[in-house]
PDB file of N, CA and C in Angstrom:
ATOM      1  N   UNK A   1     -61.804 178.247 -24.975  1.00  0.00           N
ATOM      2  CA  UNK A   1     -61.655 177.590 -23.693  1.00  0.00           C
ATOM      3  C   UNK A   1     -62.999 177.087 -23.190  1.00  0.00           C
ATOM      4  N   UNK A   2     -63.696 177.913 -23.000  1.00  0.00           N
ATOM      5  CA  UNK A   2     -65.336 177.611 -22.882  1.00  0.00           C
ATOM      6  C   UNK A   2     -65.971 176.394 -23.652  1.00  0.00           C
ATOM      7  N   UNK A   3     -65.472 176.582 -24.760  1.00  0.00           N
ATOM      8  CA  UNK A   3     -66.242 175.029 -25.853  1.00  0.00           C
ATOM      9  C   UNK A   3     -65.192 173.758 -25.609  1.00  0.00           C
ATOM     10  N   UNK A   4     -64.103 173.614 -24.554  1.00  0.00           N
ATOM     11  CA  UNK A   4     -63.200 172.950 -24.577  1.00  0.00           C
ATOM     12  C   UNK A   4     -63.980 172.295 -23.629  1.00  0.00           C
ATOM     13  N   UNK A   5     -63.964 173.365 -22.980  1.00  0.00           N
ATOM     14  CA  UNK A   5     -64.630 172.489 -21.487  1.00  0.00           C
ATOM     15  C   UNK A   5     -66.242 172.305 -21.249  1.00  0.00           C
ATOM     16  N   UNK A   6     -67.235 172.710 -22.286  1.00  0.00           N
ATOM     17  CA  UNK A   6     -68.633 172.056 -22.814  1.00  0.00           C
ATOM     18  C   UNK A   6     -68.530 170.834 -22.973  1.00  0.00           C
ATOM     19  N   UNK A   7     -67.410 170.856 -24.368  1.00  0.00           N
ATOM     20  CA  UNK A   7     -67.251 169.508 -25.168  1.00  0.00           C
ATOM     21  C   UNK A   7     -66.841 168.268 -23.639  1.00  0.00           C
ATOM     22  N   UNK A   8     -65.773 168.568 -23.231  1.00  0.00           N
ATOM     23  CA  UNK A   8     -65.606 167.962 -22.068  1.00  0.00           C
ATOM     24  C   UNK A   8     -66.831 167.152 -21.196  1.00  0.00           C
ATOM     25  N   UNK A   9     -67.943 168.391 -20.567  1.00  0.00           N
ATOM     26  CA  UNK A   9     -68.669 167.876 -20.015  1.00  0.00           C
ATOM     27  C   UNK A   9     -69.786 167.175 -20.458  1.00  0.00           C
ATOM     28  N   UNK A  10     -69.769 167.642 -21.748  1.00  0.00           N
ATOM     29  CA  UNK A  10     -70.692 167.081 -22.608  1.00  0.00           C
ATOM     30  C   UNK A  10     -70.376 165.237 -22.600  1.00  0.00           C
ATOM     31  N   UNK A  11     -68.640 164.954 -22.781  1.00  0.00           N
ATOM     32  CA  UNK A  11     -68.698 164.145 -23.155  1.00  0.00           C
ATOM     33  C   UNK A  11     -68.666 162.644 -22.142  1.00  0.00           C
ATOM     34  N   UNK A  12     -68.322 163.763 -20.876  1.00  0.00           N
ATOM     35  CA  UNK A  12     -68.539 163.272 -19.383  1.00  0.00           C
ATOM     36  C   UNK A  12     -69.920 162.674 -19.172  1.00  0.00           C
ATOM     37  N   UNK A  13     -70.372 163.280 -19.122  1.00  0.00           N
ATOM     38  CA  UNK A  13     -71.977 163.068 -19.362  1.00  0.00           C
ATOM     39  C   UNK A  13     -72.658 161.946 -20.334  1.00  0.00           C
ATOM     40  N   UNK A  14     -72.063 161.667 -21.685  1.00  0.00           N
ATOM     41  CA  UNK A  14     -72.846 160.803 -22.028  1.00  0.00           C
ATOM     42  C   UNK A  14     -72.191 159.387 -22.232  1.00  0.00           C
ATOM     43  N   UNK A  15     -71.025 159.521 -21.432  1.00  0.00           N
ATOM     44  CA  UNK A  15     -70.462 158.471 -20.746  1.00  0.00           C
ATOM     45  C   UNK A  15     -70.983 157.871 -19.660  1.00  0.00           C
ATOM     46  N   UNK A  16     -71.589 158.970 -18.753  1.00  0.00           N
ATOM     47  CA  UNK A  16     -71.893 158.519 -17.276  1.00  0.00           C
ATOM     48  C   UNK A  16     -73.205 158.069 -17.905  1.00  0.00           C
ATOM     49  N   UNK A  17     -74.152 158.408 -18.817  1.00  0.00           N
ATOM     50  CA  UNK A  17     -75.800 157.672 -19.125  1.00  0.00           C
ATOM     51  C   UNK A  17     -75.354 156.600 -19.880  1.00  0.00           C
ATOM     52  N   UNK A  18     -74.295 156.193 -20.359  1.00  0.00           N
ATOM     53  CA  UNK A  18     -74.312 154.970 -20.987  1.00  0.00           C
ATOM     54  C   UNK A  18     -73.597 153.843 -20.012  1.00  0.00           C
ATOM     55  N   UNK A  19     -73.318 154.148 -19.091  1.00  0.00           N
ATOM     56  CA  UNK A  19     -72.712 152.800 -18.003  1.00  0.00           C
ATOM     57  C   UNK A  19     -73.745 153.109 -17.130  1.00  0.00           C
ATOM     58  N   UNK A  20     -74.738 154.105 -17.243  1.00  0.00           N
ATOM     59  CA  UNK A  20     -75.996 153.748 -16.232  1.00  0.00           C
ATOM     60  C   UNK A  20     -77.061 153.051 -16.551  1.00  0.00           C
ATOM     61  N   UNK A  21     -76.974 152.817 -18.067  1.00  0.00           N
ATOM     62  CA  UNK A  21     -78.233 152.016 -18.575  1.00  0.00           C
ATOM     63  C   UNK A  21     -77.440 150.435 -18.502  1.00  0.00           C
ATOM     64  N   UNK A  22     -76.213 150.167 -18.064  1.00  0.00           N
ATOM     65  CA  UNK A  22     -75.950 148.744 -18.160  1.00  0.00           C
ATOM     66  C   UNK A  22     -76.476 148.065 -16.646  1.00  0.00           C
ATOM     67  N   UNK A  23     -76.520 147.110 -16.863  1.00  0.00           N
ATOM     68  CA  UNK A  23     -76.816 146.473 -15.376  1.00  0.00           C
ATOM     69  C   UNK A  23     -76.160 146.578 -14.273  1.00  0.00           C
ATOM     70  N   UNK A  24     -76.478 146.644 -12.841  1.00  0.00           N
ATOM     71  CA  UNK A  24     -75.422 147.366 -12.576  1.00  0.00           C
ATOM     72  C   UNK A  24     -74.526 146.255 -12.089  1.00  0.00           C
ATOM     73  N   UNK A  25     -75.111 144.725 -11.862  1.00  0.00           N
ATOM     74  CA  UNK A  25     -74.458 143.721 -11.186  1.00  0.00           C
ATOM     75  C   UNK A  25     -73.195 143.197 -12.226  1.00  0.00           C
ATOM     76  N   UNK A  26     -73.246 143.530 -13.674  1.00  0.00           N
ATOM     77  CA  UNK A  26     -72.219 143.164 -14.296  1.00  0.00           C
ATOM     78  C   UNK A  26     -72.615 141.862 -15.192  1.00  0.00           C
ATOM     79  N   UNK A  27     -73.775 141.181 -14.742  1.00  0.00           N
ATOM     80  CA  UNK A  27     -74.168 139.707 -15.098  1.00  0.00           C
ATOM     81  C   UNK A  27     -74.633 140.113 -16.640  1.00  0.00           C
ATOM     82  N   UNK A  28     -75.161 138.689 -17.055  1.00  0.00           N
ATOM     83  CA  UNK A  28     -76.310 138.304 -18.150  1.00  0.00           C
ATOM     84  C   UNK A  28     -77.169 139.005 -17.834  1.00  0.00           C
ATOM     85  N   UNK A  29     -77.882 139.520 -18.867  1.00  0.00           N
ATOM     86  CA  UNK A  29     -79.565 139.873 -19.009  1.00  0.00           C
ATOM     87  C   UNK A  29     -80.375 138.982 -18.857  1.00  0.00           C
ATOM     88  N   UNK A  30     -81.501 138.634 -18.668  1.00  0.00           N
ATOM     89  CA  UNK A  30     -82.147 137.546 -18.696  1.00  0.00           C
ATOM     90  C   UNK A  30     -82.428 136.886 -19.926  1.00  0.00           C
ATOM     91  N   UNK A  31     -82.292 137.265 -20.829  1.00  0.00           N
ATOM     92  CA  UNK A  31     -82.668 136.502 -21.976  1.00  0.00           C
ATOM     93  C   UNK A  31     -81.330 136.550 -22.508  1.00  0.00           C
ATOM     94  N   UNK A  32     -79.957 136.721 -22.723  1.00  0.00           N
ATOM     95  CA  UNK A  32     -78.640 136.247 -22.627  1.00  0.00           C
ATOM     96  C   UNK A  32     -78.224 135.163 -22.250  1.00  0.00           C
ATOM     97  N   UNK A  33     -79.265 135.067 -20.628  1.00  0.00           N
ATOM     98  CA  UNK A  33     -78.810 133.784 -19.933  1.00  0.00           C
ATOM     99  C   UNK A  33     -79.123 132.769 -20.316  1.00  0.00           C
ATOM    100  N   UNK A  34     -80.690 132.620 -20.179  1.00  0.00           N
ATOM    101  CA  UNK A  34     -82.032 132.233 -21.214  1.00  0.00           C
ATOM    102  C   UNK A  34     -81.298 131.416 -22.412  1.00  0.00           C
ATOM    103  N   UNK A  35     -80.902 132.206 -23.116  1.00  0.00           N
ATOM    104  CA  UNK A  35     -80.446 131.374 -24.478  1.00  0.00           C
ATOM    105  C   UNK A  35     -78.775 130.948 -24.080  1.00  0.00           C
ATOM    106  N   UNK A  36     -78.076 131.481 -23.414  1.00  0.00           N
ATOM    107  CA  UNK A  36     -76.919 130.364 -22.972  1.00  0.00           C
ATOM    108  C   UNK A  36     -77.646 128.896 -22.645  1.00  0.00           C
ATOM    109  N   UNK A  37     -78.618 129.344 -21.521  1.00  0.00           N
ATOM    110  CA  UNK A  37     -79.018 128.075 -21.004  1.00  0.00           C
ATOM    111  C   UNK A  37     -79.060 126.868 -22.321  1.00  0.00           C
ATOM    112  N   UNK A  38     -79.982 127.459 -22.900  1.00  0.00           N
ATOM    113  CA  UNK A  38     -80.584 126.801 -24.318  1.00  0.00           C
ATOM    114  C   UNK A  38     -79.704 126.185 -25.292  1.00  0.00           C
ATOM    115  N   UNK A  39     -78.212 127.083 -25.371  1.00  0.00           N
ATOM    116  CA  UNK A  39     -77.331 126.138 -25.619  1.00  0.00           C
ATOM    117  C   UNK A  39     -76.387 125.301 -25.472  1.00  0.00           C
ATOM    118  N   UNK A  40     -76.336 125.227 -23.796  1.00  0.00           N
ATOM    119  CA  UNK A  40     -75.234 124.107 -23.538  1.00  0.00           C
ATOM    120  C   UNK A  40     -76.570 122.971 -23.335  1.00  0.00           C
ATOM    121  N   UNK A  41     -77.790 122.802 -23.179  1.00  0.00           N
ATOM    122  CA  UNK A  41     -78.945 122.007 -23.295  1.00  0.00           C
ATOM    123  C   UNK A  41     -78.380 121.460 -24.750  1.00  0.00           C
ATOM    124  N   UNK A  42     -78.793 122.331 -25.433  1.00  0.00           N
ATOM    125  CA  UNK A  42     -78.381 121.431 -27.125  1.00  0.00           C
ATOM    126  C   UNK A  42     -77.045 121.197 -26.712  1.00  0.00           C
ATOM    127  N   UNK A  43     -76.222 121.928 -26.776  1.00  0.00           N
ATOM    128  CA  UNK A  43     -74.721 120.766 -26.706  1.00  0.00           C
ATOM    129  C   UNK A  43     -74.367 119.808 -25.965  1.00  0.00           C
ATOM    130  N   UNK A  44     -75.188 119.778 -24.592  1.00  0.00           N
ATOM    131  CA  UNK A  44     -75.518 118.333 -24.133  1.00  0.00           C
ATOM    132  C   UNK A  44     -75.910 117.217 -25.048  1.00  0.00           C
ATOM    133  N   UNK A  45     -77.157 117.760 -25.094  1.00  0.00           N
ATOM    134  CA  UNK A  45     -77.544 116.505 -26.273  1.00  0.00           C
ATOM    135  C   UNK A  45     -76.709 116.090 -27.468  1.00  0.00           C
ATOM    136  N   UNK A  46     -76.071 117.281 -27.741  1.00  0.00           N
ATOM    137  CA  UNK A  46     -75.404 116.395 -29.088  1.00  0.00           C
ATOM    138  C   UNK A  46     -74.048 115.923 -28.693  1.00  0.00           C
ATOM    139  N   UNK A  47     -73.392 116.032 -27.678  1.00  0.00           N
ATOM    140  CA  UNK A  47     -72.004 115.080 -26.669  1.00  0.00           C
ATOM    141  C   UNK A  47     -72.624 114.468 -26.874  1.00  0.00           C
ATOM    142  N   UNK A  48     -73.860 113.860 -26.560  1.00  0.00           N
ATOM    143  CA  UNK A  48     -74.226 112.872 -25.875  1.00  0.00           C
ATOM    144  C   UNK A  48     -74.243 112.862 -23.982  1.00  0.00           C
ATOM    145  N   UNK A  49     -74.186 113.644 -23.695  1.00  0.00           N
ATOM    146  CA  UNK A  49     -73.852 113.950 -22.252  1.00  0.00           C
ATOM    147  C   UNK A  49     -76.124 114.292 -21.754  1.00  0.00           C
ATOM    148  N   UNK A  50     -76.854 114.638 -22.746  1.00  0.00           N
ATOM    149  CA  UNK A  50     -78.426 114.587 -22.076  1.00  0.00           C
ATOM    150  C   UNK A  50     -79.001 113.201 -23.723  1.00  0.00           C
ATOM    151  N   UNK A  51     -79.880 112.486 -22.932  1.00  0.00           N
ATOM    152  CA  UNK A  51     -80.595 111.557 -23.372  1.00  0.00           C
ATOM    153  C   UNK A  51     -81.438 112.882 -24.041  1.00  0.00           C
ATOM    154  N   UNK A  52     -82.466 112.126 -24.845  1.00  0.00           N
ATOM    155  CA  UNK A  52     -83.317 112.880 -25.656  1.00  0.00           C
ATOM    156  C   UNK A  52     -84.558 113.146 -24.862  1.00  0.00           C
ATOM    157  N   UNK A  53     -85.005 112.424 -23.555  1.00  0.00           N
ATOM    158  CA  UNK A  53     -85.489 112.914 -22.894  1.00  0.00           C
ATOM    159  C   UNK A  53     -85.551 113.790 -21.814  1.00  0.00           C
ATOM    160  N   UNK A  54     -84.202 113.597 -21.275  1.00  0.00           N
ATOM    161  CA  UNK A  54     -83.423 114.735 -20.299  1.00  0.00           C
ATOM    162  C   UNK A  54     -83.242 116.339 -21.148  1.00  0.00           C
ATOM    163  N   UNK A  55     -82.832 116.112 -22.307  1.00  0.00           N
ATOM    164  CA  UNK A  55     -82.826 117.465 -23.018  1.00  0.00           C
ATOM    165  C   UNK A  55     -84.486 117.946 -23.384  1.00  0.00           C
ATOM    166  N   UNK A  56     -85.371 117.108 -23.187  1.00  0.00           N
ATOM    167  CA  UNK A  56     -86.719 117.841 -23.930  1.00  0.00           C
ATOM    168  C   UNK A  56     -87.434 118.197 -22.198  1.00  0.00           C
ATOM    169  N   UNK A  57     -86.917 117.797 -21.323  1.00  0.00           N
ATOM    170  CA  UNK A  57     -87.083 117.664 -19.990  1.00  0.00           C
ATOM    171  C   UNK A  57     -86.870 119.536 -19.155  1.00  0.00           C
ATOM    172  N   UNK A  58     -85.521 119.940 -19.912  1.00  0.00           N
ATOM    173  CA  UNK A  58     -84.712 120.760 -19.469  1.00  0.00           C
ATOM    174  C   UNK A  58     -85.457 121.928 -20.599  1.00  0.00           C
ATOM    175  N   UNK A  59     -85.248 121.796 -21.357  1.00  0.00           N
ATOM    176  CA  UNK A  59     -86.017 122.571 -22.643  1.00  0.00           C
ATOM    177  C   UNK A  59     -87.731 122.974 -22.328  1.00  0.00           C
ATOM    178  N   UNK A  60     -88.216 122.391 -21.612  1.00  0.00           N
ATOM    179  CA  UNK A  60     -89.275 122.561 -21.123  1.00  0.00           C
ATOM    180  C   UNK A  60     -89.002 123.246 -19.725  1.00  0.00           C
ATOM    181  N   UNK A  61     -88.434 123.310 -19.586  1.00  0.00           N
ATOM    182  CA  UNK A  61     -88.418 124.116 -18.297  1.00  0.00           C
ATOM    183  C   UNK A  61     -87.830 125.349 -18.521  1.00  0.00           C
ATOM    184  N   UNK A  62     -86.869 125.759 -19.194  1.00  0.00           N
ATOM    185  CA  UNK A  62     -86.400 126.890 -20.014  1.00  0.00           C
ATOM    186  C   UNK A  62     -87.724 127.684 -20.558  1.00  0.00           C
ATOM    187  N   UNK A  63     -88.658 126.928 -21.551  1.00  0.00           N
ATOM    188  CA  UNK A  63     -89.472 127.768 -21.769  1.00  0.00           C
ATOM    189  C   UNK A  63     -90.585 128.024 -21.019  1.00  0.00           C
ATOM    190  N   UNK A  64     -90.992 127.164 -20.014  1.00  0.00           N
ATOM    191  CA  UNK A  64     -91.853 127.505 -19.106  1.00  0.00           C
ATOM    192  C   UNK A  64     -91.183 128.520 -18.026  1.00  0.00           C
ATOM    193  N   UNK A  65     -89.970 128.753 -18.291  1.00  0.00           N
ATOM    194  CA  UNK A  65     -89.632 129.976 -16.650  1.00  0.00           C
ATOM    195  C   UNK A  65     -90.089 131.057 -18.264  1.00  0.00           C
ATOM    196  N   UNK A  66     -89.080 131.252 -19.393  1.00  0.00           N
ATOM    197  CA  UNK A  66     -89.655 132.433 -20.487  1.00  0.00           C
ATOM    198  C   UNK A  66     -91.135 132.948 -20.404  1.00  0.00           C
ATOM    199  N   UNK A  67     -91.811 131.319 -20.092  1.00  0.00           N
ATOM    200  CA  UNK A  67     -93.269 131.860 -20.207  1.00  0.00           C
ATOM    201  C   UNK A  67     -93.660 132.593 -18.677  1.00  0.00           C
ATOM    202  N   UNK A  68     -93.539 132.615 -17.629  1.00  0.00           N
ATOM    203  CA  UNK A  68     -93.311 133.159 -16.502  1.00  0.00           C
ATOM    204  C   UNK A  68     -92.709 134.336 -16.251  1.00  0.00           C
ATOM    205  N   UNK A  69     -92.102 134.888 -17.083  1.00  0.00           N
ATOM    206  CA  UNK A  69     -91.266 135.946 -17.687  1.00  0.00           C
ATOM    207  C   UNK A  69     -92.444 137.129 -18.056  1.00  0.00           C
ATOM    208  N   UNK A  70     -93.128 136.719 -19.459  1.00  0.00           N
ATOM    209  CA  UNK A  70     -94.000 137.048 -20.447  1.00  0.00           C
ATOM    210  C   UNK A  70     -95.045 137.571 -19.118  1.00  0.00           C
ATOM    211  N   UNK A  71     -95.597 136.767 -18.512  1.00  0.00           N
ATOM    212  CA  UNK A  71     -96.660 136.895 -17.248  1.00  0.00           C
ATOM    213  C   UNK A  71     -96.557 137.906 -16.331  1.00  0.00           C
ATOM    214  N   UNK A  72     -95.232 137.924 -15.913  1.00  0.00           N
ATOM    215  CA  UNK A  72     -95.015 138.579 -15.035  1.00  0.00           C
ATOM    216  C   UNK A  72     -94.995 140.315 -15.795  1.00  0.00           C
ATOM    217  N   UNK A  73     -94.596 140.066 -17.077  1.00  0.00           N
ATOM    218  CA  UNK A  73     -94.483 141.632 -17.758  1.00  0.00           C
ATOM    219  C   UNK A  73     -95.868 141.909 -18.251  1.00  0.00           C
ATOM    220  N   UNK A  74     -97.235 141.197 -18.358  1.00  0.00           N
ATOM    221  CA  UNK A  74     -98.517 141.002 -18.758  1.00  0.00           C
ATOM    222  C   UNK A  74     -99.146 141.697 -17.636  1.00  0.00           C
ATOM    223  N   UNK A  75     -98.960 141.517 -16.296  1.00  0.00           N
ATOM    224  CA  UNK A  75     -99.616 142.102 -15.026  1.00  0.00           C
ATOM    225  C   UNK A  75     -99.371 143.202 -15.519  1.00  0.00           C
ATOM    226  N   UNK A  76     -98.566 144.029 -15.429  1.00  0.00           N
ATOM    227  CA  UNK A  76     -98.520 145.608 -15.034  1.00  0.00           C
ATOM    228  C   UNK A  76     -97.274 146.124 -16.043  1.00  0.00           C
ATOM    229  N   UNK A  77     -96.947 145.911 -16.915  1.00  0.00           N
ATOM    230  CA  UNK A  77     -95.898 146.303 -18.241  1.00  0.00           C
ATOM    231  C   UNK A  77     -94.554 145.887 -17.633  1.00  0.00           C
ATOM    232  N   UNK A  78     -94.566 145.811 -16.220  1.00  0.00           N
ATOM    233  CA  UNK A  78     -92.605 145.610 -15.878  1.00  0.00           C
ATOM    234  C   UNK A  78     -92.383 144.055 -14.993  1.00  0.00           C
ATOM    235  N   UNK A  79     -90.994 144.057 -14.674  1.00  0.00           N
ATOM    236  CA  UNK A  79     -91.121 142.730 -13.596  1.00  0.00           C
ATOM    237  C   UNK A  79     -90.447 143.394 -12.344  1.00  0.00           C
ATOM    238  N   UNK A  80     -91.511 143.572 -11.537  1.00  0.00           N
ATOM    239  CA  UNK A  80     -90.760 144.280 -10.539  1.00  0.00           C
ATOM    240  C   UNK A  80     -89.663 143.265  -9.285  1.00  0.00           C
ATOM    241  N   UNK A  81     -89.686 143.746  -8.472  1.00  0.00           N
ATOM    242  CA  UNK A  81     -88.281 142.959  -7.599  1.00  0.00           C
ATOM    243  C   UNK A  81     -88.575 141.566  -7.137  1.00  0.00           C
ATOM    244  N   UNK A  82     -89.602 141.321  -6.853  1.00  0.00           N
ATOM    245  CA  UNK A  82     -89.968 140.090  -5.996  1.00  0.00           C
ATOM    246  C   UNK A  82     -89.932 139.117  -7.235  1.00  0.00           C
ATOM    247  N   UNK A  83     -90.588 139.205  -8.645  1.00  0.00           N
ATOM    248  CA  UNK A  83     -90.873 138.625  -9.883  1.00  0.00           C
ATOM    249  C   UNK A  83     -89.304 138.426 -10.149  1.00  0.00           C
ATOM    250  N   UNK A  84     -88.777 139.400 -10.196  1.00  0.00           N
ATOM    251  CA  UNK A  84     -87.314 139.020 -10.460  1.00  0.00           C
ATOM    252  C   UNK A  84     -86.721 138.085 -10.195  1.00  0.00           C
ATOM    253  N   UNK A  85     -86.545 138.459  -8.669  1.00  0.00           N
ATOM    254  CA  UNK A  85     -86.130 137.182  -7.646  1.00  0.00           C
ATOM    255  C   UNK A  85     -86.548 135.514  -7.893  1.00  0.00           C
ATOM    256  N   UNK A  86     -87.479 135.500  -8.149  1.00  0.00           N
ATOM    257  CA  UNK A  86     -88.172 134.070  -8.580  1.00  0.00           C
ATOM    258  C   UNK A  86     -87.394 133.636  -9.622  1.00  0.00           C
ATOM    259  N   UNK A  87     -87.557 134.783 -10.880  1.00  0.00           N
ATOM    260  CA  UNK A  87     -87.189 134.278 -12.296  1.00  0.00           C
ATOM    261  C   UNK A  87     -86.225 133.809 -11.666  1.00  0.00           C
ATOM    262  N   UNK A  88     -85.369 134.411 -11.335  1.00  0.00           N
ATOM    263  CA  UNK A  88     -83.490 134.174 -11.119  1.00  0.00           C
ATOM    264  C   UNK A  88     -83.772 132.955  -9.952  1.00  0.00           C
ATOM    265  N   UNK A  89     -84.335 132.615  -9.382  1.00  0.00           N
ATOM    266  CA  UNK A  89     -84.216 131.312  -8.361  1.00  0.00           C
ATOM    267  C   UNK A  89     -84.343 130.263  -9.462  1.00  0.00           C
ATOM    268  N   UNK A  90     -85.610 130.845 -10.381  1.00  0.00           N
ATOM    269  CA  UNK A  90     -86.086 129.520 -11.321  1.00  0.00           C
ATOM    270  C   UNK A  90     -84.269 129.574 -12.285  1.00  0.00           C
ATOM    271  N   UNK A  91     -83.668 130.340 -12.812  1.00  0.00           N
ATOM    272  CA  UNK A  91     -82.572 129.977 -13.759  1.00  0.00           C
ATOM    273  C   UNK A  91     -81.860 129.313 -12.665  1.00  0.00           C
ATOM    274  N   UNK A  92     -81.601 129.934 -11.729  1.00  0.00           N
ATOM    275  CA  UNK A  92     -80.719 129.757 -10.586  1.00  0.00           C
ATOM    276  C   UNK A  92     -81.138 128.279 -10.644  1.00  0.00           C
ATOM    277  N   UNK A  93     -82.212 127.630 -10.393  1.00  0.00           N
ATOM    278  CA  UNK A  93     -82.367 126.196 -10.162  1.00  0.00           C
ATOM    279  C   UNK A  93     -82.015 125.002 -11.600  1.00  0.00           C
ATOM    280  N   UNK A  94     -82.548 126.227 -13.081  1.00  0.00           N
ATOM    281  CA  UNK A  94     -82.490 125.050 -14.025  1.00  0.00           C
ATOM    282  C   UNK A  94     -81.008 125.075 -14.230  1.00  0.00           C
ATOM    283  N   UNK A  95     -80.136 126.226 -13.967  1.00  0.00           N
ATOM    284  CA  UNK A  95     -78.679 125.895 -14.680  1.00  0.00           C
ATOM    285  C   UNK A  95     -77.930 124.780 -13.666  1.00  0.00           C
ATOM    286  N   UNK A  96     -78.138 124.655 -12.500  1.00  0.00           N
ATOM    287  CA  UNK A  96     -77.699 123.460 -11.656  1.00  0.00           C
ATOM    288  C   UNK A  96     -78.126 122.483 -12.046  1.00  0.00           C
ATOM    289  N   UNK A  97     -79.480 121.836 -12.679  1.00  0.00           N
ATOM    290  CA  UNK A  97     -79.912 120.963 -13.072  1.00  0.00           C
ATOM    291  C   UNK A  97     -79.243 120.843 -14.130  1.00  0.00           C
ATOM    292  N   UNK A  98     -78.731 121.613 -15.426  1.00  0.00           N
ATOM    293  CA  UNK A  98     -78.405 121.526 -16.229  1.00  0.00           C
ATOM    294  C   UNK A  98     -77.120 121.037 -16.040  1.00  0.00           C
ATOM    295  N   UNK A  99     -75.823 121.098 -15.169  1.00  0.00           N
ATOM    296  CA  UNK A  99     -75.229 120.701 -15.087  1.00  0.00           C
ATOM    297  C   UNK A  99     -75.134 119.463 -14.538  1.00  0.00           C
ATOM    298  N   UNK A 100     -75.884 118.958 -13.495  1.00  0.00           N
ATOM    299  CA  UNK A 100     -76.354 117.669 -12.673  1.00  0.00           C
ATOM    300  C   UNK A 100     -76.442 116.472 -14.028  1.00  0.00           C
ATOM    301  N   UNK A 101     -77.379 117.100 -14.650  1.00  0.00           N
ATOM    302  CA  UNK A 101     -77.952 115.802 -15.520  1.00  0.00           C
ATOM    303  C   UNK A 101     -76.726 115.979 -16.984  1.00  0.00           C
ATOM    304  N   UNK A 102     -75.824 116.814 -17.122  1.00  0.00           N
ATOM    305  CA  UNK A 102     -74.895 116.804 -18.063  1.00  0.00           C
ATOM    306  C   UNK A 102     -73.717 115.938 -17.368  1.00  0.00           C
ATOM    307  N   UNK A 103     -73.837 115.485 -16.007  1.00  0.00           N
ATOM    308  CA  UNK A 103     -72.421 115.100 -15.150  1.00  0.00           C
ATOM    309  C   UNK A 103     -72.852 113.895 -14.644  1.00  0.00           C
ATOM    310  N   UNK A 104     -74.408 113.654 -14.840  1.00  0.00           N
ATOM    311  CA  UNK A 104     -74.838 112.039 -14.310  1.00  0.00           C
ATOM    312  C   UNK A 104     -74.410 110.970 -15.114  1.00  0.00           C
ATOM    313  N   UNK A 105     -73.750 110.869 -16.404  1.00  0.00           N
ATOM    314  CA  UNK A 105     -73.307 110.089 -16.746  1.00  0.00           C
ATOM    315  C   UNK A 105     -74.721 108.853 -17.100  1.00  0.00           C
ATOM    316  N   UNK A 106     -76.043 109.623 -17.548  1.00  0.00           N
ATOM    317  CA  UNK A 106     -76.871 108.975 -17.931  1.00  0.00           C
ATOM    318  C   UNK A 106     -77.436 109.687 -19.437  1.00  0.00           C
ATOM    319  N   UNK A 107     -76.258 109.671 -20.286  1.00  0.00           N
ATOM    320  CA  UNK A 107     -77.137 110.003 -22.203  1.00  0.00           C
ATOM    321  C   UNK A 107     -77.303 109.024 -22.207  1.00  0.00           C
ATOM    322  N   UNK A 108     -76.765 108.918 -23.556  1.00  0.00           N
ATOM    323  CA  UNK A 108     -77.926 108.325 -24.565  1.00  0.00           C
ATOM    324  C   UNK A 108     -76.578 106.888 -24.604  1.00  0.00           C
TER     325      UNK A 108
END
């Protein structure tokens, strides 16, 4: 009875540390998003829905928020809350763009 109910809590337990290491908002990770971004950019371009300059446009901005990323974990090993916030304004801003210039009806 005793090892019934170990095993039990045991197994309670490493249930509850594995839905605590997930995020807790439910979203993308940042680099999940990151490379979504990266590929409806290429599948723009190849619809034909981003010109070849609108896609190298957008692609540059993808890796310049990554590189902003890198920086922010270079200061002090983590990205703490405020750094966060930015990153996510900066995706927050390129995935609207990304859709804007996929819906302007200006490819190639």
């Amino acid at each position: 009875m005793k090892k019934t109910i170990l095993a039990a809590a045991f197994l309670m337990a490493a249930q509850v540390s594995v839905s605590a290491c997930q995020p807790a908002y439910g979203g993308r990770s940042f680099s999940e998003r990151q490379e979504r971004q990266r590929d409806r950019i290429a599948e723009g371009h190849d619809e034909g829905d981003l010109s070849r300059r609108e896609a190298a446009r957008l692609r540059d901005r993808s890796r310049d928020i990554a590189e902003d990323k890198r920086d922010a974990r270079a200061d002090d090993g983590y990205v703490d809350r405020h750094e966060r916030r930015r990153l996510q304004r900066e995706q927050n801003e390129l995935n609207r763009d990304i859709y804007q210039q996929r819906h302007d009806d200006n490819g190639r």
